[in-house]
C-alpha atoms as a PDB file:
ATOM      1  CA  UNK A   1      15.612  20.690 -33.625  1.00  0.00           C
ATOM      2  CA  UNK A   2      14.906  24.422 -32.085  1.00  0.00           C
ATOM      3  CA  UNK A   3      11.797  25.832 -34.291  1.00  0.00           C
ATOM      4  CA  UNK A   4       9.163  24.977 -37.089  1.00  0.00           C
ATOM      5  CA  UNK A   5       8.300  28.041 -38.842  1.00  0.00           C
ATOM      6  CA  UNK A   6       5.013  27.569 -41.065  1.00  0.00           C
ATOM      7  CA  UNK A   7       4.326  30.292 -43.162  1.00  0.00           C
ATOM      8  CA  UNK A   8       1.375  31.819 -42.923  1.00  0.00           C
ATOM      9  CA  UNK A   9      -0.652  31.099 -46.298  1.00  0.00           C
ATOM     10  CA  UNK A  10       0.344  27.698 -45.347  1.00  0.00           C
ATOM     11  CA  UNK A  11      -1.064  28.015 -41.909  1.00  0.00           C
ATOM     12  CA  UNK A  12      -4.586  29.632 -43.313  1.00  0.00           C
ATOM     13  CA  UNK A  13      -4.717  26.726 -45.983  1.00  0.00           C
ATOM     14  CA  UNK A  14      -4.042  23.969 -43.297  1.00  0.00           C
ATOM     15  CA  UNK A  15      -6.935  25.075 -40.563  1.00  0.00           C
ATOM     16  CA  UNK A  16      -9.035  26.051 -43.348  1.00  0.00           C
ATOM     17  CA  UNK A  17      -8.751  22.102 -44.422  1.00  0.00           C
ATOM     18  CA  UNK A  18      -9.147  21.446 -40.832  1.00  0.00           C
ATOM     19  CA  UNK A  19     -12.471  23.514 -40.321  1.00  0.00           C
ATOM     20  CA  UNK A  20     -14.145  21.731 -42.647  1.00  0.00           C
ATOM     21  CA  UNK A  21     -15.235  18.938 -41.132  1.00  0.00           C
ATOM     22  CA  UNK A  22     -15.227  18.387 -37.636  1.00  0.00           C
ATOM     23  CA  UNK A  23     -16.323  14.445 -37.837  1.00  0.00           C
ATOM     24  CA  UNK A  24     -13.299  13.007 -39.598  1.00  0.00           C
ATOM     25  CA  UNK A  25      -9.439  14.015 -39.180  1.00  0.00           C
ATOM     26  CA  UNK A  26      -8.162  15.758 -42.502  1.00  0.00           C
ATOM     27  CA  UNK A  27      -4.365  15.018 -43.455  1.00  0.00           C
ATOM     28  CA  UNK A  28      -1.831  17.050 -45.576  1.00  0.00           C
ATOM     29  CA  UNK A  29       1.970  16.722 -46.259  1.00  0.00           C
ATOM     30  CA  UNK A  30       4.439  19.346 -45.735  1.00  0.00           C
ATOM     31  CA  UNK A  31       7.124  20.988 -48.036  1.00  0.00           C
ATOM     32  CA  UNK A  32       9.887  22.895 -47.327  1.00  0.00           C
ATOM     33  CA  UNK A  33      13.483  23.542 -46.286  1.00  0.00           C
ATOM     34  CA  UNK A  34      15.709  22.608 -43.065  1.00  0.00           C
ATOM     35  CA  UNK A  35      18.889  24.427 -42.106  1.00  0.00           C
ATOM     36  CA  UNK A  36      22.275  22.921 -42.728  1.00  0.00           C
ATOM     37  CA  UNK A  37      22.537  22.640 -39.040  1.00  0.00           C
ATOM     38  CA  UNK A  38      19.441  21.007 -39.332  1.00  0.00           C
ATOM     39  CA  UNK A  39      17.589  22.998 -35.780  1.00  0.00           C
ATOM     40  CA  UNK A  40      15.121  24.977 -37.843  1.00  0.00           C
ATOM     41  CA  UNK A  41      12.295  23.857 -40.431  1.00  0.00           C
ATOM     42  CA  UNK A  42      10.384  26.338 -42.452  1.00  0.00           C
ATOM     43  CA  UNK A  43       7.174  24.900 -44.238  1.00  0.00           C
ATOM     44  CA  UNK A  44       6.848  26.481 -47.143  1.00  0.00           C
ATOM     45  CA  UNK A  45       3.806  24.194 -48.836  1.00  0.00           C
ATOM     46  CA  UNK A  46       1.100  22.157 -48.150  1.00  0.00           C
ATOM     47  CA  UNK A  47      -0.484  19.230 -49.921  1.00  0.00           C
ATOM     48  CA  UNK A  48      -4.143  18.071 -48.971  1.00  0.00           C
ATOM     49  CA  UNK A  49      -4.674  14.222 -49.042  1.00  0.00           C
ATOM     50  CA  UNK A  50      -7.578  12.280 -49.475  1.00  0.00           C
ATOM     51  CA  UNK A  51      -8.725  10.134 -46.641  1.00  0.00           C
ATOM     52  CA  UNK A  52      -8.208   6.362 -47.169  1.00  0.00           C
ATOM     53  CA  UNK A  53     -10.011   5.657 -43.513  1.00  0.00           C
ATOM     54  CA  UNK A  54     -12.996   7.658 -42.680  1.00  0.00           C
ATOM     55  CA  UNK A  55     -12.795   6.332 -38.857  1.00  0.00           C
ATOM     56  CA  UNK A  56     -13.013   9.991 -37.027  1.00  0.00           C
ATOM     57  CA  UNK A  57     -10.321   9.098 -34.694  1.00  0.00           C
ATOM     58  CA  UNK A  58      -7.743   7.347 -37.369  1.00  0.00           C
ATOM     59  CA  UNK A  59      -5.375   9.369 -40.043  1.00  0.00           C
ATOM     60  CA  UNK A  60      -1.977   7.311 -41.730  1.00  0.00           C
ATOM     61  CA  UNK A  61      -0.132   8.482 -44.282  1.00  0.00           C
ATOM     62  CA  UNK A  62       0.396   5.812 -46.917  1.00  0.00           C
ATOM     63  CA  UNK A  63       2.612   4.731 -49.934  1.00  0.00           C
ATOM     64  CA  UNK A  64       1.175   6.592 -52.460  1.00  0.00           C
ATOM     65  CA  UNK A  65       0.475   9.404 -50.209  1.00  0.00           C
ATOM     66  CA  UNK A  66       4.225  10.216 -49.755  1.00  0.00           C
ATOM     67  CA  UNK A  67       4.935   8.962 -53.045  1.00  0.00           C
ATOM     68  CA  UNK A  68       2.085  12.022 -53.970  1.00  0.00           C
ATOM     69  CA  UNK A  69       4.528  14.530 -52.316  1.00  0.00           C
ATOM     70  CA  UNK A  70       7.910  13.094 -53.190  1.00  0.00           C
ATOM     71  CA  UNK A  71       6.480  14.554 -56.586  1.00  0.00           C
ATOM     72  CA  UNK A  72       4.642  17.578 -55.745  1.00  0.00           C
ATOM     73  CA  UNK A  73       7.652  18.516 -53.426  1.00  0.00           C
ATOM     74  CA  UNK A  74       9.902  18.131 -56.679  1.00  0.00           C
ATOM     75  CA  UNK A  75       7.642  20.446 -58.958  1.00  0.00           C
ATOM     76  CA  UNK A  76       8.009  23.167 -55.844  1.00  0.00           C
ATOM     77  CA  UNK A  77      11.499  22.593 -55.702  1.00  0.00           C
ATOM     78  CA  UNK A  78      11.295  21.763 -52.134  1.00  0.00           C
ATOM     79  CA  UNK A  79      11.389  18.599 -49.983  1.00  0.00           C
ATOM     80  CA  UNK A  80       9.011  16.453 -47.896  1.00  0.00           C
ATOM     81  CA  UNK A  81       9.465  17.863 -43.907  1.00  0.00           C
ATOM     82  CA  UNK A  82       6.490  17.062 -42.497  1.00  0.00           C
ATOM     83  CA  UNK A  83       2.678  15.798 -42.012  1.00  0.00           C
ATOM     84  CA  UNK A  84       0.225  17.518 -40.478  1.00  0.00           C
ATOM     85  CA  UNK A  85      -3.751  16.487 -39.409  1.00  0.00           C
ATOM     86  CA  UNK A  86      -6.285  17.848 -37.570  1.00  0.00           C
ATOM     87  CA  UNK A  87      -8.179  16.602 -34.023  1.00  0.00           C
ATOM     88  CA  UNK A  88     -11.686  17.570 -34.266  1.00  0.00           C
ATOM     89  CA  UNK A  89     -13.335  18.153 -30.705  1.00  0.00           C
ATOM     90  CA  UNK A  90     -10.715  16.501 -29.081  1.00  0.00           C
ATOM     91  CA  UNK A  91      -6.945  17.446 -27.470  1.00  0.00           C
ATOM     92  CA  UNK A  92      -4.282  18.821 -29.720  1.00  0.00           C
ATOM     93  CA  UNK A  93      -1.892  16.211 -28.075  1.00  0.00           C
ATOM     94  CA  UNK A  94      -1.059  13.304 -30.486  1.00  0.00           C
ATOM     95  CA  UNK A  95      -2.314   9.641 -29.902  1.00  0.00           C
ATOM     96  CA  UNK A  96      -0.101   6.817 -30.177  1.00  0.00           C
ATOM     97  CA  UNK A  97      -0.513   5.754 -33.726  1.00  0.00           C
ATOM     98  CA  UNK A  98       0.146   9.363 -34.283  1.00  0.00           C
ATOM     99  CA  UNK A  99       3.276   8.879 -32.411  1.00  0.00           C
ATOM    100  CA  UNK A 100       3.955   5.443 -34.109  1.00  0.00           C
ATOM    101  CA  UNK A 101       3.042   7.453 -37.466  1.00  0.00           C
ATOM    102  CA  UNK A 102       5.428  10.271 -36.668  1.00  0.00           C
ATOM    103  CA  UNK A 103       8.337   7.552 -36.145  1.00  0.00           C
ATOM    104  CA  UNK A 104       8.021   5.462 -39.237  1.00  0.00           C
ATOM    105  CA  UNK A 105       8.325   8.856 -41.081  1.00  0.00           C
ATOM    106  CA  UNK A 106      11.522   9.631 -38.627  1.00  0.00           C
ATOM    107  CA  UNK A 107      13.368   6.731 -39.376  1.00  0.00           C
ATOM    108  CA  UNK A 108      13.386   8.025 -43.431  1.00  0.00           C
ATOM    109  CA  UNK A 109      14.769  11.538 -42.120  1.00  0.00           C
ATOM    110  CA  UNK A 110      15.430  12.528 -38.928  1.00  0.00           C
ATOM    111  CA  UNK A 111      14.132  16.330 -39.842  1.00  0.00           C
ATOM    112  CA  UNK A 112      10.634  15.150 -40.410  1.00  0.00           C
ATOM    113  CA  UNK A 113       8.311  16.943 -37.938  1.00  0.00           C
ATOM    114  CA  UNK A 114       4.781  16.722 -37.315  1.00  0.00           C
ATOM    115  CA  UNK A 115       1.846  19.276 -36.772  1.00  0.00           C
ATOM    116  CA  UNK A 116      -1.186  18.691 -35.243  1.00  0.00           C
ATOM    117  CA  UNK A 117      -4.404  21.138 -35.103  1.00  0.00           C
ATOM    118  CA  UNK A 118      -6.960  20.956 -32.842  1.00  0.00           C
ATOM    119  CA  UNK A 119     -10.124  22.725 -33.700  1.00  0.00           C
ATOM    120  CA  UNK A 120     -13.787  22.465 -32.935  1.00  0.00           C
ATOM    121  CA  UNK A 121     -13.049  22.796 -29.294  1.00  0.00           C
ATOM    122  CA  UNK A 122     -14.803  25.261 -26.646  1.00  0.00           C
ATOM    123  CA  UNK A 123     -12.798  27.195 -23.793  1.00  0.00           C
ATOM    124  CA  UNK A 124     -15.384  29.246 -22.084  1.00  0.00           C
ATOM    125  CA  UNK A 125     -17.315  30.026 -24.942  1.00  0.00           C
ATOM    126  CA  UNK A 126     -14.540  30.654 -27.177  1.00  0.00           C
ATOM    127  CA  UNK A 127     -13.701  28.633 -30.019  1.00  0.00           C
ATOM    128  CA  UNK A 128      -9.850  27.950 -30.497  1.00  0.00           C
ATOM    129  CA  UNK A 129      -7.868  26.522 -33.394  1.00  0.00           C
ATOM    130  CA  UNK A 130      -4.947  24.879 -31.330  1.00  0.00           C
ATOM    131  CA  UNK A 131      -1.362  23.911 -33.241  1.00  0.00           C
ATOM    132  CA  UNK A 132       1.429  21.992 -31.998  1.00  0.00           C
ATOM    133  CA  UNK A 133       4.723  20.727 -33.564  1.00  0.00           C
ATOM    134  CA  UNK A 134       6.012  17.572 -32.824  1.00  0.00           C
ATOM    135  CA  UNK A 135       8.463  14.470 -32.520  1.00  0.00           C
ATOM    136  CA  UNK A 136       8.489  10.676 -31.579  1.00  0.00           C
ATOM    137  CA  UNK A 137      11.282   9.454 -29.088  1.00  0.00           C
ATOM    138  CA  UNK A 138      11.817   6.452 -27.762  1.00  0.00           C
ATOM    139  CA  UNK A 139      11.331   6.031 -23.333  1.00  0.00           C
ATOM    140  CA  UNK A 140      11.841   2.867 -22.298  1.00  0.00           C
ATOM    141  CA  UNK A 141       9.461   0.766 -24.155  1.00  0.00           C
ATOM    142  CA  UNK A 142       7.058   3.541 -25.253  1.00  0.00           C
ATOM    143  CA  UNK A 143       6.934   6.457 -27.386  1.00  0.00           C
ATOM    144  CA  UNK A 144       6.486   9.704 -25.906  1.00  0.00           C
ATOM    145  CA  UNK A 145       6.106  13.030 -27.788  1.00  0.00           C
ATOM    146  CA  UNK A 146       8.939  15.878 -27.652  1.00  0.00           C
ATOM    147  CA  UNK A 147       7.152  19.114 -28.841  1.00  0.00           C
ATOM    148  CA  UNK A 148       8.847  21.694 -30.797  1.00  0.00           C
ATOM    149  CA  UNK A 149       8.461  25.596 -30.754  1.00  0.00           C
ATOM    150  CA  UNK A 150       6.186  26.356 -33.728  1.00  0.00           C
ATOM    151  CA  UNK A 151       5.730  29.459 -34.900  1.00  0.00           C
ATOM    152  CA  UNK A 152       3.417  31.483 -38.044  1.00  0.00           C
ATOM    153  CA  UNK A 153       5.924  33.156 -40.350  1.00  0.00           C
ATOM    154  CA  UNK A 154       5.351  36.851 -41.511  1.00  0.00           C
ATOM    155  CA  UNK A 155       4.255  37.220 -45.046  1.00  0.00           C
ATOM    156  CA  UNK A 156       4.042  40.471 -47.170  1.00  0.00           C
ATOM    157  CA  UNK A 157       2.907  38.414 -50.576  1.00  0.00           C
ATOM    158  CA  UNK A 158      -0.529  37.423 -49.243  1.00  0.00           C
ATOM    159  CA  UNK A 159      -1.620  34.070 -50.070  1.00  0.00           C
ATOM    160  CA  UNK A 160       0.415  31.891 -52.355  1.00  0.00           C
ATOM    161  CA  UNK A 161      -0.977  30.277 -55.934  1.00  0.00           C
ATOM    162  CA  UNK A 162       0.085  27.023 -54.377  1.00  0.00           C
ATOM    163  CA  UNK A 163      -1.825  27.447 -51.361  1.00  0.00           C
ATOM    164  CA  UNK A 164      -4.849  28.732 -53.015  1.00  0.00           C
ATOM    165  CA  UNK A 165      -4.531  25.581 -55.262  1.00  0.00           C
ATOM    166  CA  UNK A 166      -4.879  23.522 -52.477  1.00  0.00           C
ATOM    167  CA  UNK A 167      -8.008  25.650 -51.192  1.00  0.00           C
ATOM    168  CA  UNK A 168      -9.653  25.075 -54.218  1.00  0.00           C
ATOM    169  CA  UNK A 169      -8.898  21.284 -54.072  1.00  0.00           C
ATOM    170  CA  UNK A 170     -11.173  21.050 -50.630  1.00  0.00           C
ATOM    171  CA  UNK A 171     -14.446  20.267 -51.959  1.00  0.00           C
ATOM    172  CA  UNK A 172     -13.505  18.264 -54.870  1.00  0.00           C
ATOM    173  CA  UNK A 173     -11.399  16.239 -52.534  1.00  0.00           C
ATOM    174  CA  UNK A 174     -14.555  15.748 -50.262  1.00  0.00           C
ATOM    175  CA  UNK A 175     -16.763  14.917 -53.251  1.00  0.00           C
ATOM    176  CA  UNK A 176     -14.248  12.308 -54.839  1.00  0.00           C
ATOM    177  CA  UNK A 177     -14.159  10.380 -50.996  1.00  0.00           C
ATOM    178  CA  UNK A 178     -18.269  10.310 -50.894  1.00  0.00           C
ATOM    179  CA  UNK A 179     -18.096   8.868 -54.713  1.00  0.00           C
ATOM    180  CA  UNK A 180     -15.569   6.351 -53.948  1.00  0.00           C
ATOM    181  CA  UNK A 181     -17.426   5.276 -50.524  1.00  0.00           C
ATOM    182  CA  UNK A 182     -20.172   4.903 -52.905  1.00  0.00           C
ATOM    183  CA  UNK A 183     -18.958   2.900 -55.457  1.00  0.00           C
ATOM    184  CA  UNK A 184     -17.755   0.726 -52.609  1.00  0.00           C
ATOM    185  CA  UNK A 185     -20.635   0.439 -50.693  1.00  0.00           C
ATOM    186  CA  UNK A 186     -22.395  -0.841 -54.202  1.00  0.00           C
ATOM    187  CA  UNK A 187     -20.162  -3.306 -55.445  1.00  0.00           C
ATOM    188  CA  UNK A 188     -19.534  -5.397 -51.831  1.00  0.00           C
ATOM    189  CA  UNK A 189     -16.429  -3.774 -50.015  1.00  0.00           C
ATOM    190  CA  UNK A 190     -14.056  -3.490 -53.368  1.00  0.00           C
ATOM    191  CA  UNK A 191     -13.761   0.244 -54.983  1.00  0.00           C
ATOM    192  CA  UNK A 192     -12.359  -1.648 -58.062  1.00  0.00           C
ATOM    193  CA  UNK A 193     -15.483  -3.404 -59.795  1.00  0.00           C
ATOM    194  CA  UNK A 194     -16.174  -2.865 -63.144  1.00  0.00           C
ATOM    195  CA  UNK A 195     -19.281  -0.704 -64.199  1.00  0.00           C
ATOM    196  CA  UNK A 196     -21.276  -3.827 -65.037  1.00  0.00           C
ATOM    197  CA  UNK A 197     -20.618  -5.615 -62.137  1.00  0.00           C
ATOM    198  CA  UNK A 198     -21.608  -2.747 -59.877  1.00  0.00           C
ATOM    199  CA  UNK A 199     -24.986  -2.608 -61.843  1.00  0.00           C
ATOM    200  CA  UNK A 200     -24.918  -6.134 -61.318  1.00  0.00           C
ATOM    201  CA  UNK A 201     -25.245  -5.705 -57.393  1.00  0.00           C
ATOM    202  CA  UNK A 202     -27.426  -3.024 -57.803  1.00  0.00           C
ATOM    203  CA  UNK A 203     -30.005  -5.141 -59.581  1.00  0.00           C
ATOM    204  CA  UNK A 204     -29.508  -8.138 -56.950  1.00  0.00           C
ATOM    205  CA  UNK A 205     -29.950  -5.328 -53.644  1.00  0.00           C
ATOM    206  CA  UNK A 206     -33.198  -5.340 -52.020  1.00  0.00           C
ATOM    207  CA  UNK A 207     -34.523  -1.995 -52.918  1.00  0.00           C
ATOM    208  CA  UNK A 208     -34.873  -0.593 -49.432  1.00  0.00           C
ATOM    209  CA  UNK A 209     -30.665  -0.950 -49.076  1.00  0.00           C
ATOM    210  CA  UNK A 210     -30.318   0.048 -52.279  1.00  0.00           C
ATOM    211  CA  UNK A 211     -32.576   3.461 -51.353  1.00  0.00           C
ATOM    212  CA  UNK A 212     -30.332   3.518 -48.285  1.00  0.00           C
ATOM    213  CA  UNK A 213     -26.897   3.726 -50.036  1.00  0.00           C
ATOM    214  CA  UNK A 214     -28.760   6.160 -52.524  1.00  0.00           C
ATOM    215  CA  UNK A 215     -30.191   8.478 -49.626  1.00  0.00           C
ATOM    216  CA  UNK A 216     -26.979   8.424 -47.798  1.00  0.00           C
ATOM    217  CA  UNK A 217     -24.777   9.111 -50.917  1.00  0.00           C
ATOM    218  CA  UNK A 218     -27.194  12.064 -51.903  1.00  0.00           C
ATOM    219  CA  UNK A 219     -27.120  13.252 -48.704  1.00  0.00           C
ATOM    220  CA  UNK A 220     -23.111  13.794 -48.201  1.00  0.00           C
ATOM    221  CA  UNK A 221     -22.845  14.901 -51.280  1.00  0.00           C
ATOM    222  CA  UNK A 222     -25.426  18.247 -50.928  1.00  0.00           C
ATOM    223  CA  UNK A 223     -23.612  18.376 -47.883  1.00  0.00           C
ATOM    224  CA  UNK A 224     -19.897  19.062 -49.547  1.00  0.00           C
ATOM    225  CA  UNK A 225     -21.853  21.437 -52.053  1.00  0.00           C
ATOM    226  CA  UNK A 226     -23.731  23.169 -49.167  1.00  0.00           C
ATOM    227  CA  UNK A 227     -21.017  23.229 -46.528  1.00  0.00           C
ATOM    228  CA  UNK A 228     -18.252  23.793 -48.422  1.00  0.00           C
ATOM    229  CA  UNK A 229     -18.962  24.860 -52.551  1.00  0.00           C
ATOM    230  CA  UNK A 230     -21.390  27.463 -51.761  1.00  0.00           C
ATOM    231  CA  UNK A 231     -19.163  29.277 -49.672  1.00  0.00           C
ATOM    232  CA  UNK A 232     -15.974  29.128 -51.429  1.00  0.00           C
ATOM    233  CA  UNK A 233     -17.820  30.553 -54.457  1.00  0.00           C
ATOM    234  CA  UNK A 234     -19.150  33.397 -52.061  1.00  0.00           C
ATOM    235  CA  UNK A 235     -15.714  34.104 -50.898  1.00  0.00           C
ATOM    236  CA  UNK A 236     -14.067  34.236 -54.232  1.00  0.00           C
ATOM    237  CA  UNK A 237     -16.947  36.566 -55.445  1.00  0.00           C
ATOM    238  CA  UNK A 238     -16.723  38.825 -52.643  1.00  0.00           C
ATOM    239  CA  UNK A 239     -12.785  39.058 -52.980  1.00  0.00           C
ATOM    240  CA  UNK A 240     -13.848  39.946 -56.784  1.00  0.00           C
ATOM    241  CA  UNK A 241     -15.419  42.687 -55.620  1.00  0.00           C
ATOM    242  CA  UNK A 242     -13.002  43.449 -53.124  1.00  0.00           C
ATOM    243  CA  UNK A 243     -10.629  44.043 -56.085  1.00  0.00           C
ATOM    244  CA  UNK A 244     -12.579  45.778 -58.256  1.00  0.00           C
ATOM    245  CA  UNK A 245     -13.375  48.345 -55.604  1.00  0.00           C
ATOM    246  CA  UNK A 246      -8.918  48.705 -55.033  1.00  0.00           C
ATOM    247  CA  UNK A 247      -8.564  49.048 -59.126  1.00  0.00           C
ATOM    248  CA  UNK A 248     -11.450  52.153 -58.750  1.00  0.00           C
ATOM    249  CA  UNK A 249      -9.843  53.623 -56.091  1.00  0.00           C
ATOM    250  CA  UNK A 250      -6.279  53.635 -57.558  1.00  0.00           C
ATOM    251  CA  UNK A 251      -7.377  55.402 -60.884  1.00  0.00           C
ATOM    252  CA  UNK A 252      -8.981  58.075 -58.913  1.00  0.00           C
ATOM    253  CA  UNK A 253      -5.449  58.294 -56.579  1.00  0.00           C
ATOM    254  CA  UNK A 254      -3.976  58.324 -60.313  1.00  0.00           C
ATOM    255  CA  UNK A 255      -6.435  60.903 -61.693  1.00  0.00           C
ATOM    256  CA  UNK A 256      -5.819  63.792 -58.964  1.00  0.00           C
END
């Protein structure tokens, strides 16, 4: 393999996922196409997954993760290439289980490729959103990574609907992960009680852990809305604008 080309909606989408949070990794799947020759993979479309592990330092791709983007990959007409996560305030350089990640994925095609960002991290003052591309080979006993040239693909379409889909999805994906830590946290470790048995624990919790979960749950969640809805709806208001002032300006071009 010579080159991963991510297109640039693609890219915004992806460290736009990654910048918002900078205590847990985020994780996405990649879509796209690989030359007959197989040297060169162009991502062509993202899909955001929900953390299963909230460890800061831990990100897997599961079952029904890939089984996820098996399907969304056959709706785009495109196929699964690639994952890619994010390594808040640490070194874009992937750990070993992201190396021991990257090879399970390898041994179901041999074009799969992984992408790493790196953001949250200060050089001199400046912060830098860092991006590598890379494989899993085998030395000796180990794993070792083989990086890849990766480079941002021009675009002249702007943003994608599929990548603003997934932009959208941020906070709601954030909000459904603090409601299901919740419901967890409530009903002893298992995310599949039943509504009466949860109520059940609630009533036999000692109100100051109860008041805990509560706090804690209310907490995150203002947090997501705060952090992350506030600013999207901002963003989409000023683009609004943004377009309304273009639409002006061409019917006066028009007029004269």
């Amino acid at each position: 393999m010579s080159q991963v080309v991510v297109a640039a909606d693609v890219y915004l989408a992806l460290s736009t996922y990654a910048l918002a949070t900078e205590k847990e990794e985020t994780l996405a799947m990649l879509m796209g196409t690989t030359s007959g020759d197989g040297q060169v993979v162009t991502v062509t479309h993202c899909l955001f997954c929900q953390r299963k592990d909230k460890r800061k330092d831990r990100v897997e791709i599961s079952s029904e993760q890939l089984s996820e983007a098996i399907s969304y990959a056959e709706a785009t007409e495109t196929a699964v290439i690639g994952w890619a996560h994010s390594h808040p305030h640490i070194t874009v350089l992937p750990s070993h289980v992201d190396l021991r990640c990257q090879r399970d994925q390898q041994m179901l095609s041999e074009s799969f490729i992984g992408l790493i960002l790196s953001v949250f991290n200060d050089f001199n003052g400046v912060q830098k959103c860092q991006l590598i591309a890379f494989r899993s080979v085998a030395d000796g006993g180990d794993l070792v990574r083989q990086e890849v040239p990766v480079f941002i693909g021009r675009s002249d379409k702007g943003i994608t609907p599929e990548s603003l889909q997934q932009l959208y999805r941020i906070p709601a994906i954030f909000l459904q992960e603090e409601n299901e830590f919740f419901n967890k946290a409530i009903s002893g470790g298992s995310s599949n009680s039943s509504k009466k048995e949860k109520q059940e624990k609630l009533k036999g919790m000692q109100s100051l852990e109860t008041s805990h979960y509560s706090g804690v749950y209310l907490r995150n969640m203002t947090s997501v809305l705060d952090k992350l809805c506030v600013p999207l709806v901002e963003a989409v208001e000023a683009r609004h604008a943004r377009n309304l002032a273009e639409i002006v300006l061409l019917k006066e071009t028009l007029r004269s």
